[in-house]
Protein backbone atom coordinates (compact mmCIF):
# COMPACT_ATOMS: atom_id res chain seq x y z
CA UNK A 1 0.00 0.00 0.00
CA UNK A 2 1.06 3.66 -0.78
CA UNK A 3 1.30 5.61 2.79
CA UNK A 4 1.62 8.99 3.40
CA UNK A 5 2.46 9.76 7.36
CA UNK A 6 2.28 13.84 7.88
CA UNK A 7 3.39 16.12 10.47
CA UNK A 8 0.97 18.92 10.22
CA UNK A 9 2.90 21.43 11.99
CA UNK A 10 1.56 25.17 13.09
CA UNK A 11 1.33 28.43 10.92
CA UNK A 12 0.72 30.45 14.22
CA UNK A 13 4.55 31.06 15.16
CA UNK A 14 6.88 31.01 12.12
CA UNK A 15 10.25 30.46 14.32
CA UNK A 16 9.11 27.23 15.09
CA UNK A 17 10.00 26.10 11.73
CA UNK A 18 14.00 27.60 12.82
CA UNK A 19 13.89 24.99 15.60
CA UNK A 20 12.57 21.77 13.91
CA UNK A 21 13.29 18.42 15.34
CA UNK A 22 12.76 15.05 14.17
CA UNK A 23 9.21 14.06 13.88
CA UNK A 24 10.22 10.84 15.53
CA UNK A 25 6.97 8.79 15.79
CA UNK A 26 6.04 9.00 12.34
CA UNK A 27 9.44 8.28 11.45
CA UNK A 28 9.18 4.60 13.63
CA UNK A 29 5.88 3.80 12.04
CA UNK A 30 7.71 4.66 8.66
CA UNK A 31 10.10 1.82 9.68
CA UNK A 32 8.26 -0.65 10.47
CA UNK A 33 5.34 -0.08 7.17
CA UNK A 34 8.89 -0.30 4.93
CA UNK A 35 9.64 -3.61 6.62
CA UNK A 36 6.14 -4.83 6.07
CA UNK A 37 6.95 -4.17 2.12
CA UNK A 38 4.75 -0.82 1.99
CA UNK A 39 6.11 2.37 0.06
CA UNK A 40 6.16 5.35 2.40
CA UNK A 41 6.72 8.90 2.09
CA UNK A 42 7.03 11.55 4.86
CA UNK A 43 5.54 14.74 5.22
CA UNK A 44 6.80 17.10 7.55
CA UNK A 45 5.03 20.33 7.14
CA UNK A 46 7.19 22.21 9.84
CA UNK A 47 10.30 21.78 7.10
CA UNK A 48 8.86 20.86 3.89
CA UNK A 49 6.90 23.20 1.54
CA UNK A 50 5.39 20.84 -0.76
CA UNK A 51 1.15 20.93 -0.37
CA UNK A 52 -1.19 18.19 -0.76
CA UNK A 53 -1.72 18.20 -4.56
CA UNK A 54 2.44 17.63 -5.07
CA UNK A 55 1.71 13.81 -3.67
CA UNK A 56 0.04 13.51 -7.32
CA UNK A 57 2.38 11.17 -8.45
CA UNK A 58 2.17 9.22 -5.58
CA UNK A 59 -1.73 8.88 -4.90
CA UNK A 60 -1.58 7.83 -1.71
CA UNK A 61 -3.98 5.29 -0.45
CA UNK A 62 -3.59 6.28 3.89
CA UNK A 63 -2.44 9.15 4.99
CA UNK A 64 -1.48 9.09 8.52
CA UNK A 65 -1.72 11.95 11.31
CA UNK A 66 0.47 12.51 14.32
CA UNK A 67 -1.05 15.49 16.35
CA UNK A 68 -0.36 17.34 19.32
CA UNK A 69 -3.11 19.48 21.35
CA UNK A 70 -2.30 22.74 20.01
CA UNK A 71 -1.86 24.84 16.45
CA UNK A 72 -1.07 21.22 15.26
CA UNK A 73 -4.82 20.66 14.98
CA UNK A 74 -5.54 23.63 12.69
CA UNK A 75 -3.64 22.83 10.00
CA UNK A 76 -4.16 18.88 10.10
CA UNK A 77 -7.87 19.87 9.85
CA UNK A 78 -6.57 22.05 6.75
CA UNK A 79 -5.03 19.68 5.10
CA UNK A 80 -7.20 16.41 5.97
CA UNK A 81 -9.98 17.98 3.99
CA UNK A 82 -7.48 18.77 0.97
CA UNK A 83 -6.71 15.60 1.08
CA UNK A 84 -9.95 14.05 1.00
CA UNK A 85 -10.64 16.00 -1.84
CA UNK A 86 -7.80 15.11 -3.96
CA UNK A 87 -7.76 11.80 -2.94
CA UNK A 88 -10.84 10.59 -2.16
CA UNK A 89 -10.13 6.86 -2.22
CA UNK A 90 -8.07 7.36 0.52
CA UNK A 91 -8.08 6.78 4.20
CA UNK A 92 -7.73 9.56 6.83
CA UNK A 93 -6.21 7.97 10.47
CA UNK A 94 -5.05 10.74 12.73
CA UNK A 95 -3.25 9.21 15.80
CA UNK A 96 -0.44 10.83 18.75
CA UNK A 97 -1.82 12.81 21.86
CA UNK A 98 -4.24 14.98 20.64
CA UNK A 99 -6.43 11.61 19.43
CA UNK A 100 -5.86 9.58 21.55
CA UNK A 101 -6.73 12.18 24.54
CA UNK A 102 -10.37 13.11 22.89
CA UNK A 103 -10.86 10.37 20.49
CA UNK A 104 -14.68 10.42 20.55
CA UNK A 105 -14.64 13.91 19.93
CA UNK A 106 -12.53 14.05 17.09
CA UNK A 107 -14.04 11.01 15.33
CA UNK A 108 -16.83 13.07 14.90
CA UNK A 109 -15.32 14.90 12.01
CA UNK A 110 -16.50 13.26 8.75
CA UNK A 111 -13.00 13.70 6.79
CA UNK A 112 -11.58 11.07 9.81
CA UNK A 113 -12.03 7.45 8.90
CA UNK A 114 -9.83 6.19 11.84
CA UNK A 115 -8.46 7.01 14.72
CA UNK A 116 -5.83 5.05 16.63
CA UNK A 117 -4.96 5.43 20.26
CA UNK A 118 -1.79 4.96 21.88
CA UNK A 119 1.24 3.53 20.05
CA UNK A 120 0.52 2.60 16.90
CA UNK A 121 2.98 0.37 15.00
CA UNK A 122 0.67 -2.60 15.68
CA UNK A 123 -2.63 -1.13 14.98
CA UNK A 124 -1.79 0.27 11.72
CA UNK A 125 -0.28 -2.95 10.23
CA UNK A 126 -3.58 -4.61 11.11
CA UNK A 127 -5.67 -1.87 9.73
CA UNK A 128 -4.10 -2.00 6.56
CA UNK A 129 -4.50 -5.61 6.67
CA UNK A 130 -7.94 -5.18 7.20
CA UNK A 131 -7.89 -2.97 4.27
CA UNK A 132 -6.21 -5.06 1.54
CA UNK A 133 -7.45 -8.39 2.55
CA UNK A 134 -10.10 -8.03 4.65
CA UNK A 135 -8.90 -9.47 7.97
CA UNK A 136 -8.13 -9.18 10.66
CA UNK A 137 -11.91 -7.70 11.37
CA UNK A 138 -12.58 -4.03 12.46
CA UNK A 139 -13.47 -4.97 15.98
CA UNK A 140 -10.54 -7.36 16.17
CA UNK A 141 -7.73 -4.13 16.13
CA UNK A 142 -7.08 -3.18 19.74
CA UNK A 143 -6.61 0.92 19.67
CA UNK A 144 -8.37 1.23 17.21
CA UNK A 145 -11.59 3.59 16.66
CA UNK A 146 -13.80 3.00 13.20
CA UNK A 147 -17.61 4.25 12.47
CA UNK A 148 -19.56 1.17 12.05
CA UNK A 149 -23.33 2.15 10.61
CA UNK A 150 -22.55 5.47 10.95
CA UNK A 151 -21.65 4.61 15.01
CA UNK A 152 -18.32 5.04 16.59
CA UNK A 153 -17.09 1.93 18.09
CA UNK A 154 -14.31 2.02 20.60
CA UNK A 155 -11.65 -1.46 20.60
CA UNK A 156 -9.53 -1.94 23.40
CA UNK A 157 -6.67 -0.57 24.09
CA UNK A 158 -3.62 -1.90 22.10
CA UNK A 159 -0.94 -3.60 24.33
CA UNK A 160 2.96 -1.82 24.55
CA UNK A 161 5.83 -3.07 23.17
CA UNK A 162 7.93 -3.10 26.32
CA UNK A 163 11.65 -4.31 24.20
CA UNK A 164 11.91 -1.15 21.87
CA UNK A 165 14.85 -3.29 20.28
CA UNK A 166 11.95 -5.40 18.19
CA UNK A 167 11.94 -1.87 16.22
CA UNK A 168 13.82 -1.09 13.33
CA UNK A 169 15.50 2.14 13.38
CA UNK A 170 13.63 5.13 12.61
CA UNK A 171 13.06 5.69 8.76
CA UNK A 172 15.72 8.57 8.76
CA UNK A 173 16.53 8.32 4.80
CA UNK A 174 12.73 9.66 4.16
CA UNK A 175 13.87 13.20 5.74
CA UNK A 176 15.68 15.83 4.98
CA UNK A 177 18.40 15.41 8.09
CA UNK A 178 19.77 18.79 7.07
CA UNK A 179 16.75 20.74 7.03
CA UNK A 180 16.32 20.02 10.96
CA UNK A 181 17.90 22.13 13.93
CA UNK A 182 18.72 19.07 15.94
CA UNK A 183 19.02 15.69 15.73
CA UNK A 184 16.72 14.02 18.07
CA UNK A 185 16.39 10.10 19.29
CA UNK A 186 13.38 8.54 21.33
CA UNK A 187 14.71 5.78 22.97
CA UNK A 188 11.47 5.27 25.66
CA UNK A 189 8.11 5.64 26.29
CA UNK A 190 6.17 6.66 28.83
CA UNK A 191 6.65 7.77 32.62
CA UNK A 192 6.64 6.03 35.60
CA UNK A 193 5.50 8.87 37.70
CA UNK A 194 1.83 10.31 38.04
CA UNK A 195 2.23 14.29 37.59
CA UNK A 196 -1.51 15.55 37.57
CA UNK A 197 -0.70 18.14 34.75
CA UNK A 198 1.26 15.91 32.54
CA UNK A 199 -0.37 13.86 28.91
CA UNK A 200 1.34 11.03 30.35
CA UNK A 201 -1.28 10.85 32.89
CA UNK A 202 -4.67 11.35 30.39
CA UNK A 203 -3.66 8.04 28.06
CA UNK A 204 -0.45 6.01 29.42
CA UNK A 205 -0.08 3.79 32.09
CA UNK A 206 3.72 4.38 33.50
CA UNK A 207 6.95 3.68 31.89
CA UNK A 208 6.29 1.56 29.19
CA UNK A 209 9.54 0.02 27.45
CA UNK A 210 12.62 1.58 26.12
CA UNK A 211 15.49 0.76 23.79
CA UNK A 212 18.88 -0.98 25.03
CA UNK A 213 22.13 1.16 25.87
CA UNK A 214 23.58 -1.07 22.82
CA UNK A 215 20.86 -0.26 20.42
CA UNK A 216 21.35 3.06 21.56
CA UNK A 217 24.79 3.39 21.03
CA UNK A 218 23.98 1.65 17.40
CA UNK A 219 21.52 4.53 16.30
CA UNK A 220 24.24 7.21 17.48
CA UNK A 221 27.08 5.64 15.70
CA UNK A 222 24.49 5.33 12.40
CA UNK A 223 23.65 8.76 12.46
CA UNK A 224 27.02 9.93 12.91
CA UNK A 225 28.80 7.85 10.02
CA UNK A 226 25.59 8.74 7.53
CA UNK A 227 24.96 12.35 8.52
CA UNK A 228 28.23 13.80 10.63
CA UNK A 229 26.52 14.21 13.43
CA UNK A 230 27.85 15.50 16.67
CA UNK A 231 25.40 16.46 18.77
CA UNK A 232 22.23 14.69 19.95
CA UNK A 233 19.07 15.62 22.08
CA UNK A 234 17.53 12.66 23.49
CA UNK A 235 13.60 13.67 22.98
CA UNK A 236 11.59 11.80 25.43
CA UNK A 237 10.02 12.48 28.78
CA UNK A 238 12.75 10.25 31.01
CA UNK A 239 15.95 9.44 29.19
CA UNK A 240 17.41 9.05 32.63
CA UNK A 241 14.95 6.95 34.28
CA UNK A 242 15.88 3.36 34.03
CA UNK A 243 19.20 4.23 35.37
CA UNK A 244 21.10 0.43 34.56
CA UNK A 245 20.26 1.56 31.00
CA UNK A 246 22.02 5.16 31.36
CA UNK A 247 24.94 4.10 33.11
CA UNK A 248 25.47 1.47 30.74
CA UNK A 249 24.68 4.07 27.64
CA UNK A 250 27.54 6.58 29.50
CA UNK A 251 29.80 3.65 29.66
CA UNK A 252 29.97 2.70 26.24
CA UNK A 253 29.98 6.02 25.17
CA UNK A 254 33.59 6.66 26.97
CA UNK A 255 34.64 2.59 26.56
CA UNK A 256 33.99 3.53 22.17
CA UNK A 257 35.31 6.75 22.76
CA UNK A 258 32.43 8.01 20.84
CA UNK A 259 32.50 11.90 20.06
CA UNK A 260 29.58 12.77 20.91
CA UNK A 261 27.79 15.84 23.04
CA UNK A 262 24.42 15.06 23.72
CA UNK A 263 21.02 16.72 26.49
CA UNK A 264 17.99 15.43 27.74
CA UNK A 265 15.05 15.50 29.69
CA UNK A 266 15.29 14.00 33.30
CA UNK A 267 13.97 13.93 36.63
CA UNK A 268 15.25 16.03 39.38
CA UNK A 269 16.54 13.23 41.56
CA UNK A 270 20.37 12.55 40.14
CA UNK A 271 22.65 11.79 41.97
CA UNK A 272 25.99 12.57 41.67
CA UNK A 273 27.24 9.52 40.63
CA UNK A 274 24.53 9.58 37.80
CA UNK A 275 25.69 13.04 36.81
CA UNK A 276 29.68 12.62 36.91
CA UNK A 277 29.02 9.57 34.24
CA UNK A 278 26.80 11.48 32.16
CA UNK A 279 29.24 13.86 31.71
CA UNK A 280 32.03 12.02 31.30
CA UNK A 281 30.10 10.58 28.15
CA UNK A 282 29.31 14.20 26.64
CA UNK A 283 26.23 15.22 28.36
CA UNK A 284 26.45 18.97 28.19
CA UNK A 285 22.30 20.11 29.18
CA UNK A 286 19.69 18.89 31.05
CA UNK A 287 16.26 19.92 30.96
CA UNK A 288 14.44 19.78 34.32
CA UNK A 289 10.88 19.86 35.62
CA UNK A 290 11.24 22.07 38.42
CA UNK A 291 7.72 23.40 38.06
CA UNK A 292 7.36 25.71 41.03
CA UNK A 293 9.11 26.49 44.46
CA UNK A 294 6.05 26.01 46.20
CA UNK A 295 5.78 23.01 48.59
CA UNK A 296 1.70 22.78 48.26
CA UNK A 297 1.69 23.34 44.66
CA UNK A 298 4.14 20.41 44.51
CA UNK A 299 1.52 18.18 45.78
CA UNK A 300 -1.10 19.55 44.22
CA UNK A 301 0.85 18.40 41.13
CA UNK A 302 1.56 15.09 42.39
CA UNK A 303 5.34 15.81 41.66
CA UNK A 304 6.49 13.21 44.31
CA UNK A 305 9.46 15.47 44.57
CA UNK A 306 10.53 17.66 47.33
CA UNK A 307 12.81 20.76 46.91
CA UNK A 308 16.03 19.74 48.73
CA UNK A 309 15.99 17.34 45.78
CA UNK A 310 15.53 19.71 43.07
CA UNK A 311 18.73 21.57 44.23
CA UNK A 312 20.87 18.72 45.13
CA UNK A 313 20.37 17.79 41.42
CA UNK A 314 20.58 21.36 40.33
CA UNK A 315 23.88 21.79 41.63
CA UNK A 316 25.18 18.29 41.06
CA UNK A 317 24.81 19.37 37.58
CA UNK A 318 26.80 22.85 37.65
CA UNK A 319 29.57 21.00 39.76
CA UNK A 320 29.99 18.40 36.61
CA UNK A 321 29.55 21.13 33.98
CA UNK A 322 26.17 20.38 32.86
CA UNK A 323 23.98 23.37 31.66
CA UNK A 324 20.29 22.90 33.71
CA UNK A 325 17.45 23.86 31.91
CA UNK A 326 14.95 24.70 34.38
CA UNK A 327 11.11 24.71 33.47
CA UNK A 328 9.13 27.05 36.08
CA UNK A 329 4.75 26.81 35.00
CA UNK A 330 3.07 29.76 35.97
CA UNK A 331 -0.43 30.61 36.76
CA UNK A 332 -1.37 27.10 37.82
CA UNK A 333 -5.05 26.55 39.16
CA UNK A 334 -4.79 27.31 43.18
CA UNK A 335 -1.38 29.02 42.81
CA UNK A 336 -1.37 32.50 45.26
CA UNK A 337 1.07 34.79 45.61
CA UNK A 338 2.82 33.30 48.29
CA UNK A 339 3.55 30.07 46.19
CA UNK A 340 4.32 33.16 43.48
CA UNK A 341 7.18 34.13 45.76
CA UNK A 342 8.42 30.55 46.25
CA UNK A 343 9.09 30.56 43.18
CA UNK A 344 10.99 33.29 42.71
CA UNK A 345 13.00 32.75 45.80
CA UNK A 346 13.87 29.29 44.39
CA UNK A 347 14.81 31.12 40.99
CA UNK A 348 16.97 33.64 43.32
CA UNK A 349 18.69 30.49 45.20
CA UNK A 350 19.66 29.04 41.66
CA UNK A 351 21.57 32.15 40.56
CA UNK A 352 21.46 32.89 37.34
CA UNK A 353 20.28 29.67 35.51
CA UNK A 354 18.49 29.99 32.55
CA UNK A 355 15.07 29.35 33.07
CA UNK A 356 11.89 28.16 31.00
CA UNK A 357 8.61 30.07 31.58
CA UNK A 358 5.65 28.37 30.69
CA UNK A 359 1.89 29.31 31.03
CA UNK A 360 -0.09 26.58 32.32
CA UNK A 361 -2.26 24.96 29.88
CA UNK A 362 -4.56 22.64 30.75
CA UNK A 363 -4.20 19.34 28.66
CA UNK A 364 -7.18 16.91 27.66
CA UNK A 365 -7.65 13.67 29.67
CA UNK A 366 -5.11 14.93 32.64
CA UNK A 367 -6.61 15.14 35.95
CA UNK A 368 -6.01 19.13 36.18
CA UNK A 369 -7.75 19.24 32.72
CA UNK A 370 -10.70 17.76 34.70
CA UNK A 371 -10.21 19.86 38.27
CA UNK A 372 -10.27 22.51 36.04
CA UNK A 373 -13.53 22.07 34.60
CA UNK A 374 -14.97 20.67 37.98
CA UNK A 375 -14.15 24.12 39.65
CA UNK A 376 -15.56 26.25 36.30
CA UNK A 377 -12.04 27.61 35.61
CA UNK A 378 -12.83 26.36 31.82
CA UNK A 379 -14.87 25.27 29.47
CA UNK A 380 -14.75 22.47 27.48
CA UNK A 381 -13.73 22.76 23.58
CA UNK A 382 -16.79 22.24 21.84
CA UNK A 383 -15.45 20.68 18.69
CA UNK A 384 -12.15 19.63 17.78
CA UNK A 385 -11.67 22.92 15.93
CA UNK A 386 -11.96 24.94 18.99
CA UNK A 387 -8.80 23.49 20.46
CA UNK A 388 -5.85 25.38 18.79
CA UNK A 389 -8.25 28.56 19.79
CA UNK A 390 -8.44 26.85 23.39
CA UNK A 391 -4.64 26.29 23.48
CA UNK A 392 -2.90 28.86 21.92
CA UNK A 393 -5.17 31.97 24.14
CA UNK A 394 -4.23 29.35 27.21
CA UNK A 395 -0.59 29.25 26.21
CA UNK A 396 0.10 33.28 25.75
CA UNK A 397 -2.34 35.39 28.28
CA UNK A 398 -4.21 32.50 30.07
CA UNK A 399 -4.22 32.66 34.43
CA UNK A 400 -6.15 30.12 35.94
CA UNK A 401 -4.31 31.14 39.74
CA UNK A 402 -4.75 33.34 42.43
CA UNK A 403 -2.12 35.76 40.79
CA UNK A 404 -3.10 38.61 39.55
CA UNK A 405 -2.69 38.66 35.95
CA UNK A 406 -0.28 41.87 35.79
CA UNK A 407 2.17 39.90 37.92
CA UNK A 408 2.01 37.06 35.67
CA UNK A 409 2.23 39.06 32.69
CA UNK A 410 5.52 41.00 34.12
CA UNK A 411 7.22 37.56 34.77
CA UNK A 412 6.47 36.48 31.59
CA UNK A 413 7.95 39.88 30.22
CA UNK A 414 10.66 40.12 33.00
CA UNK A 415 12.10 36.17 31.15
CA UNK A 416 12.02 37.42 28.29
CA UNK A 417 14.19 40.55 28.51
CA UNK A 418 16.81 38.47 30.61
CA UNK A 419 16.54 34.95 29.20
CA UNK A 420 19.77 35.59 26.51
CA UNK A 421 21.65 37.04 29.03
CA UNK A 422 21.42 34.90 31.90
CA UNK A 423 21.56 31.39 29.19
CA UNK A 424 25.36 33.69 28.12
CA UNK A 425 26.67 34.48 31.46
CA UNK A 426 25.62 30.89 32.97
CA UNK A 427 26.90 28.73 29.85
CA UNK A 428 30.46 31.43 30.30
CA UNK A 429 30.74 30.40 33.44
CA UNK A 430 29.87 27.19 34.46
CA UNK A 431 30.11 25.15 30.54
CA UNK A 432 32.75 27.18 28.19
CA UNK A 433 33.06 23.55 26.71
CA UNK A 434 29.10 24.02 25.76
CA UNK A 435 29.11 27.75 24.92
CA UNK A 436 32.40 27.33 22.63
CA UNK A 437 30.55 24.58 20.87
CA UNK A 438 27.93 26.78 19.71
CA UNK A 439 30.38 29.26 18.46
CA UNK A 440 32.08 27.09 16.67
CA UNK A 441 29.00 26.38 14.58
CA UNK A 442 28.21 29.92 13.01
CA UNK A 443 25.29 28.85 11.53
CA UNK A 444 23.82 27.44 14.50
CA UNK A 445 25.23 30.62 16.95
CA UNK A 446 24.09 33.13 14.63
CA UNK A 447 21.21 31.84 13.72
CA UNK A 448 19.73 31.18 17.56
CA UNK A 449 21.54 35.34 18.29
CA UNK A 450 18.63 36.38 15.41
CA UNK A 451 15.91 34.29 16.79
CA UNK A 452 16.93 35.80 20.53
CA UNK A 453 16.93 39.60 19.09
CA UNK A 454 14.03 39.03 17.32
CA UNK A 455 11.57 37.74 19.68
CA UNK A 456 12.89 40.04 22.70
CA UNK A 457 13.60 43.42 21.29
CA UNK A 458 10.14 43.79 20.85
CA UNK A 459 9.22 43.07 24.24
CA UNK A 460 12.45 44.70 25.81
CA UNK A 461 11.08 48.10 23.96
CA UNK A 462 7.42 47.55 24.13
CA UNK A 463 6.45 49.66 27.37
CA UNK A 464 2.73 48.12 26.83
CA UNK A 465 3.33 44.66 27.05
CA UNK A 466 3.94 44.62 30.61
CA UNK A 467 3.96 46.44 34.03
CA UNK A 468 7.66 46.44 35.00
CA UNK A 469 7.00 48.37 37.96
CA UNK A 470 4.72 46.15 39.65
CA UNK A 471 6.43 43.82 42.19
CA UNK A 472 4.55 41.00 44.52
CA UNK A 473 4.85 43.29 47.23
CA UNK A 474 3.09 46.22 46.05
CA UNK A 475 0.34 43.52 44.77
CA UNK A 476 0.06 41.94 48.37
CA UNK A 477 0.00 45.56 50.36
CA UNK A 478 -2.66 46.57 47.49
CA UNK A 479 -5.01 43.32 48.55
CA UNK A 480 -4.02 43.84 52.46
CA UNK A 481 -4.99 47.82 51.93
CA UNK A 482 -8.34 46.37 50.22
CA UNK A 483 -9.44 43.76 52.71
CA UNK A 484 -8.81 46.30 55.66
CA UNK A 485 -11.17 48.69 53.58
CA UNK A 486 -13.67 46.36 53.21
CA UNK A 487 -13.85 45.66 57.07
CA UNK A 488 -14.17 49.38 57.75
């Protein structure tokens, strides 16, 4: 069969398309179609300008969707319909969070003949089974949802492959490697841990199965011999979770001598041990959850994490050399002032690491996503449409706390006047190795020194797009002045 597999992407923010990464799930179920003896062809609309109609030649017979709760949706709606048009023998299955987090909902658009939920390299084997020869029967596909008499039926969930290693490698040769800002490898799935706010929580069930340290170290030494690569991000929610696995990874790294700098996402529970081998094997960043400074907003989160832990890890990486990337969500439901302040004070007692401010947005199928709605701090999308609207307002001027929105807004503004700065003077003084790196690559360094002038000159110089004098203190003697008024 002829199968197109598309990565929508968004129109709403044009740098995104300077910071592309591999589209790594399509790219497995790529794989595994090509071992099955399908032709495949990849569609990456973040990097690729073709449109539908250019697939002419091809006629595809399914085109499959991976996409994310977000912009994502608007143009895979977009170009779905196109599709159908064009191709009208051919069958729509959308699949990745979005789907699989609201599948009833978003089976109810006509121009989407299936959906399938979870991971998918099973499911869509069968499916296209189902339609070349018939069988295995509709019903029989776990993950799968199909209209049947004009109802949508629901199959059971499909089952995880736990040993990654049955995989084949991703389908790299049907991308552009080039075209993307980093090269990025999923070597797990899943998380074992049960943060309330996380997608993890709306559709997976724990840590579900990763890929071997020597399978690893196979893909790295691939993509380095085909496509000179040097530096990896490791794009998945817990590279350092299954810790046997990452020491082993760090140890065949420096036993190959492989040249090779590399980052991920972990947990803030390292130790040193773990963080002295990871950079011994070229780890150079680290992206970390922190979340907040606030002890009850930690458990309203369900972070299973305490703060002394967040800075022992913190720390354990500047000591090795490591650059932490700290994430810090703002104007989380319940959040007051006072957990506003623990935050910053937690900031303050980190020096000047570069931080990531995020907005929190309220995800589909998570239990916040649910308090939320519960407590009437939102309102349900109404159609699968209404989501990038949902998203994107949620993303850039939502506050679902006890904050007031000014303060929010400054400390959104406040990041983004200091962010370059703080990300120079840290990597200068902690990582030369790391900051030299990126000089060394002029299109890389001067590339990300446009992106940074261009997205925070305008808010450096832009006196209306937030309050710089306002400070937590003033907000808290304003409310203390009010409450006092209201007694008199």
């Amino acid at each position: 069969m002829r199968i197109l597999l598309v990565n929508p992407g968004s129109e709403v923010n044009p740098r995104f398309k300077t910071y592309a990464v591999f589209p790594n799930g399509i790219l497995f179920l790529a794989a595994v179609l090509e071992r099955a003896g399908h032709q495949v062809k990849v569609y990456d609309n973040v990097v690729d300008r073709r449109k539908p109609v250019d697939f002419a030649d091809f006629n595809p017979e399914l085109i499959g969707y991976s996409v994310l709760t977000g912009p994502d949706i608007t143009q895979a709606i977009i170009q779905s319909k196109e599709f159908k048009t064009l191709y009208p023998k051919a069958k729509i299955v959308w699949g990745n969070v979005h789907p699989s987090c609201t599948p009833e909902q978003t089976m109810a658009e006509d121009f989407i003949d299936y959906i399938i939920v979870g991971a998918g390299e099973m499911p869509i084997l069968e499916l296209i089974d189902y339609l070349e020869k018939g069988s295995p029967k509709l019903a029989e596909i776990a993950g799968l949802f199909y209209r049947d008499d004009g109802r949508i039926r629901i199959n059971e969930r499909a089952c995880e492959l736990k040993n990654l290693d049955e995989l084949p490698d991703p389908a790299w040769h049907l991308i552009d490697v080039p075209k993307y800002w980093q090269v990025s490898l999923n070597t797990s799935r899943g998380c074992p841990f049960r943060c309330t706010f996380c997608y993890n929580s709306a559709f997976h069930s724990g840590y579900r199965g990763d890929f071997s340290a020597e399978r690893i170290i196979s893909q790295v030494q691939h993509l380095q011999k085909t496509y000179g690569v040097k530096f990896i991000r490791f794009f998945e929610d817990n590279f350092t979770f299954n810790r046997k696995r990452l020491h082993r990874f760090c140890e065949l790294v420096i036993k190959k001598k492989i040249k090779l700098k590399w980052d991920c996402e972990a947990r803030a529970d390292l130790s040193e041990t773990d963080v002295d081998l990871m950079a011994k094997a070229g780890c150079v960043s680290v992206g970390i959850g922190v979340e907040t400074g606030s002890k009850r907003l930690l458990e309203f989160m369900k972070k299973d994490i305490n703060q002394d832990e967040m800075l022992r890890s913190f720390w354990n990486l500047v000591k090795h050399h490591i650059l932490p990337r700290i994430y810090i969500m703002e104007a989380v439901p319940t959040e007051t002032l006072e957990d506003f302040k623990a935050t910053k004070d937690l900031l303050h007692t980190m020096g000047d690491t570069p931080y990531f401010y995020m907005r929190f947005v309220p995800y589909p199928g998570t239990p916040i996503y649910y308090y939320c709605i519960e407590q009437g701090l939102i309102k349900e999308p109404s159609s699968l449409a209404d989501w990038p609207h949902f998203s994107f307002n949620m993303a850039t001027k939502g506050n679902l706390s006890q904050v007031p929105t000014e303060v929010v807004t400054e400390a959104f503004a406040e990041y983004a006047r200091t962010y370059g700065p703080r990300r120079v003077r840290f990597m200068w003084r902690y990582n030369k190795d790391f900051f030299l790196s990126l000089v060394k690559n002029p299109p890389q360094f001067f590339g990300a020194v446009k992106e940074l002038i261009k997205n925070t000159l305008p808010v450096m110089f832009n006196k209306n797009s937030s309050s710089p004098d306002i400070k937590v203190e003033d907000i808290r003697t304003k409310k203390l002045a009010e409450a006092q008024a209201g007694d008199n």
